[in-house]
Every structure is written in structure tokens, then in C-alpha cells.
C-alpha atoms as a PDB file:
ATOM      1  CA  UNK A   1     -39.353  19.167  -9.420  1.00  0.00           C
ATOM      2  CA  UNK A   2     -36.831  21.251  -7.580  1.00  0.00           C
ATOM      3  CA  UNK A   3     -34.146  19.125  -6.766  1.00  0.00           C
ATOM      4  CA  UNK A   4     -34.104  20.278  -3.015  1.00  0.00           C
ATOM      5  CA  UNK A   5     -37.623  19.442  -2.973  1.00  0.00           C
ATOM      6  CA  UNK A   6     -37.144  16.173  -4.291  1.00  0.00           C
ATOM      7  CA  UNK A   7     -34.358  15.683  -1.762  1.00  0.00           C
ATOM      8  CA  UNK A   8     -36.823  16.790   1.328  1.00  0.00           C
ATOM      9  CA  UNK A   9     -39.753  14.271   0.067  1.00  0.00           C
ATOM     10  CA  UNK A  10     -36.767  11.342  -0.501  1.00  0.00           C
ATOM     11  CA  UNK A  11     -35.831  12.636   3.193  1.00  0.00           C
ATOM     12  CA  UNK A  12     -39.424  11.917   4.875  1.00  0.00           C
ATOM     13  CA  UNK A  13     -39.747   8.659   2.949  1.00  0.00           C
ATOM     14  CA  UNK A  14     -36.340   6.896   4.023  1.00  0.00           C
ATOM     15  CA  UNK A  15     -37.171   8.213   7.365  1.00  0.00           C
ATOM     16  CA  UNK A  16     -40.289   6.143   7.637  1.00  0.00           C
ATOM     17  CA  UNK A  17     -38.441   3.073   5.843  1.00  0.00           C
ATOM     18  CA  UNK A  18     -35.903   3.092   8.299  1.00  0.00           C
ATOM     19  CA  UNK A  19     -38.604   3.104  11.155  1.00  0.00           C
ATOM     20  CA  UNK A  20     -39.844  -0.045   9.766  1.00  0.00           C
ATOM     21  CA  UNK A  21     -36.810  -1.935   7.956  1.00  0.00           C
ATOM     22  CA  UNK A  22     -33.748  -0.129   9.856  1.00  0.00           C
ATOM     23  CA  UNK A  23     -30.711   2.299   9.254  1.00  0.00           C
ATOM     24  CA  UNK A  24     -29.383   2.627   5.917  1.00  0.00           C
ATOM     25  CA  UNK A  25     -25.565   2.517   5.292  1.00  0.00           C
ATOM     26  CA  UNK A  26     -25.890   4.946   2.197  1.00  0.00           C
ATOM     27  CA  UNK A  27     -28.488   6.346   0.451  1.00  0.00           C
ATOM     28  CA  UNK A  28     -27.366   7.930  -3.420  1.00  0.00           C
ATOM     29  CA  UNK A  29     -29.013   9.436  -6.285  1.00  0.00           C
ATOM     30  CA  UNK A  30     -26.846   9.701  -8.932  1.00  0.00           C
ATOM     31  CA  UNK A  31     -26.603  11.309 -12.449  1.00  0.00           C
ATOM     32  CA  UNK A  32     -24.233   9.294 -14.536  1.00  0.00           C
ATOM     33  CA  UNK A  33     -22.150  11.193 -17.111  1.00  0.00           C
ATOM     34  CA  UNK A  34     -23.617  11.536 -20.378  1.00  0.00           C
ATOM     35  CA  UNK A  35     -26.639  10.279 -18.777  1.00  0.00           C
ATOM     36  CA  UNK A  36     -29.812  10.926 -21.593  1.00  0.00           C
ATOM     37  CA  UNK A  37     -31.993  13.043 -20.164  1.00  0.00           C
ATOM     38  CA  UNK A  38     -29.782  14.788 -18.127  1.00  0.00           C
ATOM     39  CA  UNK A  39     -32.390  16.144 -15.587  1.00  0.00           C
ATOM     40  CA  UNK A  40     -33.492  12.232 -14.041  1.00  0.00           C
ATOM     41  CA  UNK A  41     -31.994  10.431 -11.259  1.00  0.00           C
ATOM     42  CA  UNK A  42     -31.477   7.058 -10.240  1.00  0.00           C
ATOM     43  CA  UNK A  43     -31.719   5.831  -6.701  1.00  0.00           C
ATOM     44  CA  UNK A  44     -29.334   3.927  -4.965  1.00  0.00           C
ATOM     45  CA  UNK A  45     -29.791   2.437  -0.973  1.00  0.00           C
ATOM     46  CA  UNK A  46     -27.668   0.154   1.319  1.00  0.00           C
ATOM     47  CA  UNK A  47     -28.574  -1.174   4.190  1.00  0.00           C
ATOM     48  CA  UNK A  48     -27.773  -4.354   6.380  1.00  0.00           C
ATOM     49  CA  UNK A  49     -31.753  -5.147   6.591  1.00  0.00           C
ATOM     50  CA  UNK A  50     -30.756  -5.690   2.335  1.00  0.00           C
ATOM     51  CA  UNK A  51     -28.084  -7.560   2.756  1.00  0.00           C
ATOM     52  CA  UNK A  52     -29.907  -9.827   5.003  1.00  0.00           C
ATOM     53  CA  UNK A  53     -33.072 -10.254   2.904  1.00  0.00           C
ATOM     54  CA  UNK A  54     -31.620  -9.984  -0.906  1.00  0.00           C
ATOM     55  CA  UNK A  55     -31.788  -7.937  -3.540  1.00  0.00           C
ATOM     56  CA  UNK A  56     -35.271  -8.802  -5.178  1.00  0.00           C
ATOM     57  CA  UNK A  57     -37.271  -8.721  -1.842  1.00  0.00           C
ATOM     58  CA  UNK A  58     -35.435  -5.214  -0.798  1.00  0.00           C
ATOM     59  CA  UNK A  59     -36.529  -3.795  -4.066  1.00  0.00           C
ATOM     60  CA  UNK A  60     -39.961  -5.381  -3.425  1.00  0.00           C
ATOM     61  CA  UNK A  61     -40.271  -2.901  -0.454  1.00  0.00           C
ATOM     62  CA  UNK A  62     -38.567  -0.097  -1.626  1.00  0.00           C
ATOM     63  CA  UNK A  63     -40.115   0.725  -4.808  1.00  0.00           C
ATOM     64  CA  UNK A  64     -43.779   1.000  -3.794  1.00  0.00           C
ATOM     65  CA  UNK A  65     -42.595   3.335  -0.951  1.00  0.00           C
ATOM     66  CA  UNK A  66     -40.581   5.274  -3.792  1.00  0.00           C
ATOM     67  CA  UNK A  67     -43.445   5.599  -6.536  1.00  0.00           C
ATOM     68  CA  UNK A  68     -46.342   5.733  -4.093  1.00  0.00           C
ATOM     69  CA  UNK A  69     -46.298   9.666  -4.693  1.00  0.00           C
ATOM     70  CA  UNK A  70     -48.099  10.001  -7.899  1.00  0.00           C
ATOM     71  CA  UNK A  71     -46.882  13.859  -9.159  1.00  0.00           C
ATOM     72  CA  UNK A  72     -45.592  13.396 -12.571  1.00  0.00           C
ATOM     73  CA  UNK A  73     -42.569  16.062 -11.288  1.00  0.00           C
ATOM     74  CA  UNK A  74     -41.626  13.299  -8.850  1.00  0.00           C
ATOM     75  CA  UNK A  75     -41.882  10.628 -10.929  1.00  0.00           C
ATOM     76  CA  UNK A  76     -40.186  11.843 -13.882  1.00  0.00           C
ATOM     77  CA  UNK A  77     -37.040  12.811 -11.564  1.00  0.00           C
ATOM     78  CA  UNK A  78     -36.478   8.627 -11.680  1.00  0.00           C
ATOM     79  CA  UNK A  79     -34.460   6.886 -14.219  1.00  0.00           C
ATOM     80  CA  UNK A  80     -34.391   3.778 -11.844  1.00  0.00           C
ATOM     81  CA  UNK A  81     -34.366   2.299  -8.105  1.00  0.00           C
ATOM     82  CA  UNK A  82     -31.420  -0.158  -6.832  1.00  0.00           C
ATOM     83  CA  UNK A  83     -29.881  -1.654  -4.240  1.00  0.00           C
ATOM     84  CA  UNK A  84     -26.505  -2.347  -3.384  1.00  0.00           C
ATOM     85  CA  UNK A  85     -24.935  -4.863  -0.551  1.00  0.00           C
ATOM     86  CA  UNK A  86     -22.517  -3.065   2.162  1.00  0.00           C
ATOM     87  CA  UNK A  87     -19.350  -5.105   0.536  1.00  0.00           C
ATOM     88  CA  UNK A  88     -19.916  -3.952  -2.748  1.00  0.00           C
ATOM     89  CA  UNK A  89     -16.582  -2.183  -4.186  1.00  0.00           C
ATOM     90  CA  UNK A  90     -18.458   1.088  -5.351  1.00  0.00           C
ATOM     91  CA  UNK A  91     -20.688   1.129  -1.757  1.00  0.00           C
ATOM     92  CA  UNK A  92     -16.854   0.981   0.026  1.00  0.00           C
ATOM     93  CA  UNK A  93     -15.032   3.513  -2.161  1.00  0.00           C
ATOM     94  CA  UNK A  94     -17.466   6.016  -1.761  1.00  0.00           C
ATOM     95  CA  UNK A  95     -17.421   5.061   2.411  1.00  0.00           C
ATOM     96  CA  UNK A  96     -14.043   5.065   2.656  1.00  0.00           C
ATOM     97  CA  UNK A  97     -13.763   8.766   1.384  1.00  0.00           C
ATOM     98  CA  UNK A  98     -16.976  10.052   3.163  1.00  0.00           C
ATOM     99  CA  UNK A  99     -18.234   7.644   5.945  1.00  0.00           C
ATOM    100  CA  UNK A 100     -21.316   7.515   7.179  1.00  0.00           C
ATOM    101  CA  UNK A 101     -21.223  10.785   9.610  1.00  0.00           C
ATOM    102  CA  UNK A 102     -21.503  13.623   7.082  1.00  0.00           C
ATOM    103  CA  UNK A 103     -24.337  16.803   6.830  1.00  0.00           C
ATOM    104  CA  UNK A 104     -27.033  15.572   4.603  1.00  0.00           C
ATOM    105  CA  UNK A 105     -27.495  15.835   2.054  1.00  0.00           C
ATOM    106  CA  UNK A 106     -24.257  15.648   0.474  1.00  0.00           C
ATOM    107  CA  UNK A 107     -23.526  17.106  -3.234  1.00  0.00           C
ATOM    108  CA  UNK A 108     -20.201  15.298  -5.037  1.00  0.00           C
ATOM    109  CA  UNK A 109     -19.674  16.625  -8.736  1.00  0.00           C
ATOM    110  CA  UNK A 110     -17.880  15.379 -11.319  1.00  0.00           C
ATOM    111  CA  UNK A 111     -16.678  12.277  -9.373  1.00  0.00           C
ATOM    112  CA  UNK A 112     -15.407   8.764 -10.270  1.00  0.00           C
ATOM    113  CA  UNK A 113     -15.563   5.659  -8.355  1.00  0.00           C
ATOM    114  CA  UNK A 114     -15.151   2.194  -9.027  1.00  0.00           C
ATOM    115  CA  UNK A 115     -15.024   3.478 -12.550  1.00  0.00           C
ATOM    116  CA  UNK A 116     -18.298   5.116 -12.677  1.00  0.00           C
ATOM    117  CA  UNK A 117     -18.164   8.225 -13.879  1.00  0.00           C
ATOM    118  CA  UNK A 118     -20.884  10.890 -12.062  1.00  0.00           C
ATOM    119  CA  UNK A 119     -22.128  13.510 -13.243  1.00  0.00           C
ATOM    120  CA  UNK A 120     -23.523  13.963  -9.784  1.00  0.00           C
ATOM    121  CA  UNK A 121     -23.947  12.466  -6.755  1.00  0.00           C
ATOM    122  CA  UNK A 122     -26.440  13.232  -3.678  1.00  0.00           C
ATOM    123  CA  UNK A 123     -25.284  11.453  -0.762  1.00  0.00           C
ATOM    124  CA  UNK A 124     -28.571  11.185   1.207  1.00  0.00           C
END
């Protein structure tokens, strides 16, 4: 899948998750650096509503909504799905460069932060 097509159908999904669950701080997908196979992304979300109910029911909810599409080109774009609380150090290094108020979706290459290297980074 296109990755500006996998961007629009991420849009429309967190768009009805936030209808139900609330805003999201951050939303990320990320290619790590010498990430094996290159093309696949992993997911990344922050939102008060998670830091309120926990890690394992957040990723309860948000998985379904994230593999309920069952194209093989959108599934195979995964590597994973996580969450992150607000206070985490890498969720506030990456805030206190870009805040929340920037065009969406965001593309940041070849970046570092709280010494993870990307490859790539969507900022959603």
C-alpha cells in the first residue's frame, strides 16, 4: 500500500476513535533504523483517555479498530501497535520540538530521540 494511502485510511480510523475515546496527544508510525523489512511500520498513539485506562485495556481497543481492515496491503504495512503515556521521555522530546499544532501529517527523516534512532517518522 501507498504510504499516503495508508496515511488517509489511519486518518478516518483515529478520527472515529477519537469520537468515541477522545483527542489523541500524538499519533506516530515509525520506521526504526535498520528496521528488517524496511517497507513495515509500527504504530504508536498517546492520549489522556490511555493514560487514564492503562496500557493493556488501550491496546484492547485500539488494535481491533487497527486490523479490522482485512487487505493484506494494509496489514502487511504493520510491524506492531503501541501505546505510550503523555509523560513518557520519547512522547515529550518529540512534543517539545513539534507540539501538538502542526499540518498533518508530518514526515521527520533520519531523526533521533530519546535515543531511538528513525528511519522515519509520520507524525499523524
Amino acid at each position: 500500500m501507498v504510504k499516503k494511502a495508508l496515511v488517509n485510511e489511519l486518518q478516518k480510523i483515529l478520527k472515529e476513535m477519537e469520537q468515541e475515546e477522545g483527542k489523541f496527544t500524538l499519533v506516530i508510525l515509525a520506521r526504526m533504523k535498520d528496521q528488517w523489512p524496511k517497507r513495515r511500520w509500527r504504530f504508536a498513539a498517546v492520549a489522556p483517555w490511555i493514560d487514564a485506562v492503562g496500557k493493556r485495556e488501550a491496546i484492547g481497543y485500539l488494535h481491533p479498530k487497527l486490523f479490522a481492515n482485512p487487505a493484506p496491503d494494509y496489514l502487511g504495512s504493520f510491524e506492531d501497535a503501541t501505546v505510550f503515556f503523555t509523560k513518557d521521555p520519547l512522547v515529550q522530546e518529540i512534543l517539545e520540538e513539534y507540539g501538538t499544532d502542526y499540518q498533518s501529517p508530518l514526515i521527520i527523516n533520519g531523526r533521533t530521540f530519546d535515543q531511538i534512532e528513525f528511519e522515519e517518522l509520520i507524525l499523524l
